[in-house]
Protein backbone atom coordinates (compact mmCIF):
# COMPACT_ATOMS: atom_id res chain seq x y z
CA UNK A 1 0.00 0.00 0.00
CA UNK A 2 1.38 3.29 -0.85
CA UNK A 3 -0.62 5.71 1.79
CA UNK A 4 0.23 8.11 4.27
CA UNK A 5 0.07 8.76 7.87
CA UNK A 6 -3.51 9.81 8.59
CA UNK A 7 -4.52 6.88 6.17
CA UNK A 8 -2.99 3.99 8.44
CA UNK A 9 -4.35 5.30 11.55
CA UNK A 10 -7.67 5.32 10.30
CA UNK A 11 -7.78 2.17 8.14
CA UNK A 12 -9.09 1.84 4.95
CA UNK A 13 -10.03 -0.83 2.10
CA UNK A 14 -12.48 -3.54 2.16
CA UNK A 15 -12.88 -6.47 4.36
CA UNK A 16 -13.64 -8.98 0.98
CA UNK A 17 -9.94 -7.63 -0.60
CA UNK A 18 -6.88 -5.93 0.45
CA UNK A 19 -7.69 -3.98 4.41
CA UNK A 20 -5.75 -2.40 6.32
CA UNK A 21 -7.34 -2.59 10.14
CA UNK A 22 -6.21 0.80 11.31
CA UNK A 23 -2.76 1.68 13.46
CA UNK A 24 -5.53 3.03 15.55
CA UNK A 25 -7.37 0.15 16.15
CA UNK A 26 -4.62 -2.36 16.09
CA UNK A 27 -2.93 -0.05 18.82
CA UNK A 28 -6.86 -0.76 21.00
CA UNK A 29 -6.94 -4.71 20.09
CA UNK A 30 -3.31 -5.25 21.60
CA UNK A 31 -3.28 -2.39 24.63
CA UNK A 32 -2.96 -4.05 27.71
CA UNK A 33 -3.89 -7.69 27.01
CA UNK A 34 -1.34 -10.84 25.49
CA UNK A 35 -2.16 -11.56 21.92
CA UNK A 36 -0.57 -13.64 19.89
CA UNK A 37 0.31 -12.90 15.72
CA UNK A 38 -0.41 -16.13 13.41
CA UNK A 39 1.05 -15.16 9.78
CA UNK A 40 0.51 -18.20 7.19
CA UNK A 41 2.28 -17.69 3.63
CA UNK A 42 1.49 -19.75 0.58
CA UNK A 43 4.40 -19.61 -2.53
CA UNK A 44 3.28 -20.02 -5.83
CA UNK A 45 3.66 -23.73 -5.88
CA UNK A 46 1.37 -24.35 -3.13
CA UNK A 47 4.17 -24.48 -0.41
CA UNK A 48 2.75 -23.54 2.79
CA UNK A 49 5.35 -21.70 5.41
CA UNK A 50 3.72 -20.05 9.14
CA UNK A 51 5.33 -17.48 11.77
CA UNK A 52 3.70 -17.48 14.57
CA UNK A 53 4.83 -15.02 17.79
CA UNK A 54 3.84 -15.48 21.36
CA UNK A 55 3.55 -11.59 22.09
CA UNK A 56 2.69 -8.98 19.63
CA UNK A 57 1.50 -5.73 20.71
CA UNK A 58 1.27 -2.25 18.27
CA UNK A 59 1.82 0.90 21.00
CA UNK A 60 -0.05 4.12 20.63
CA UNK A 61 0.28 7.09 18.45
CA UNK A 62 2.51 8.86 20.19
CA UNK A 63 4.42 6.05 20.70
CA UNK A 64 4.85 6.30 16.78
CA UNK A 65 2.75 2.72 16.55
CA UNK A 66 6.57 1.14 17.62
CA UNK A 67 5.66 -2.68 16.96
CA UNK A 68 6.78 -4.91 19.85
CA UNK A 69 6.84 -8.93 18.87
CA UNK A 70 8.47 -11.71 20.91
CA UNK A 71 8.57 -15.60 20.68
CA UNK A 72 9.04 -16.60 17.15
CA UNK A 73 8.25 -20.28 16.06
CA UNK A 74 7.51 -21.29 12.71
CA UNK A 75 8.31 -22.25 9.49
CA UNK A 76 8.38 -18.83 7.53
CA UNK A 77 11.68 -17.41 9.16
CA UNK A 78 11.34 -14.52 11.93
CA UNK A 79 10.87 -11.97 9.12
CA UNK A 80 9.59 -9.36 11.78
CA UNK A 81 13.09 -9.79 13.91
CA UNK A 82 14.44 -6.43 12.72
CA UNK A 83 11.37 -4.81 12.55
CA UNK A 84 10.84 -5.27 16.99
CA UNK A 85 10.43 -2.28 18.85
CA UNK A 86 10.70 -0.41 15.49
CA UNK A 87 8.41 2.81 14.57
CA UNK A 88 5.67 2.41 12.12
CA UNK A 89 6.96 4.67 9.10
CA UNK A 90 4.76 6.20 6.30
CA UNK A 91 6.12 8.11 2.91
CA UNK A 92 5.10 11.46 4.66
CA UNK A 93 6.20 10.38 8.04
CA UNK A 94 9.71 9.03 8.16
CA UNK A 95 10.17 7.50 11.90
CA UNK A 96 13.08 4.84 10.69
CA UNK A 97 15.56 7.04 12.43
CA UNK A 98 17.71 7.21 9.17
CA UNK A 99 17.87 10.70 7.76
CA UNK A 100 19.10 9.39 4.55
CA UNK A 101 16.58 7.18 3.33
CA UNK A 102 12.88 6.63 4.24
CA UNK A 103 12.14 3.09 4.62
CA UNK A 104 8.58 3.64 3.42
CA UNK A 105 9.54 5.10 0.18
């Protein structure tokens, strides 16, 4: 998805094609409670790969929706690794903490 800021705090798309929840509303579903994130991939040949992480939690707004993940176990590879306790970057809101690049771009 190429949106901005305001757009992935709010949410948009359909539920019957591509959605994106809401930063918002992810931030509400995972404050304060223990939820787990099941990811399931399928390749083009069928082959089925999972991640699946004990903890996953998005924080707040002004907590720059940092993503917080613990206890990979899958299949898929802990693709998510480098992204823990990173900020949630947009093409209008570079959080990445690089000033030369903007990982959203």
């Amino acid at each position: 998805f190429s949106r901005n800021w305001d757009e992935y705090k709010a949410g948009f798309g359909q539920p019957t094609g591509e959605l994106w929840l809401g930063n918002d509303r992810l931030h509400q579903l995972t404050a304060g409670r223990d939820y787990q994130l099941y990811v399931e991939l399928e390749d083009q040949e069928g082959e089925m790969a999972f991640a699946l992480y004990s903890s996953f939690q998005v924080g707040s707004s002004e907590e720059k929706y940092r993503l917080t993940v613990s206890g990979y176990t899958g299949t898929a590879g802990d693709a998510l690794d480098k992204h823990n306790q990173q900020f949630f970057s947009t093409r209008d809101m570079d959080n990445d903490g690089n000033e030369a690049i903007n990982c959203a771009q």
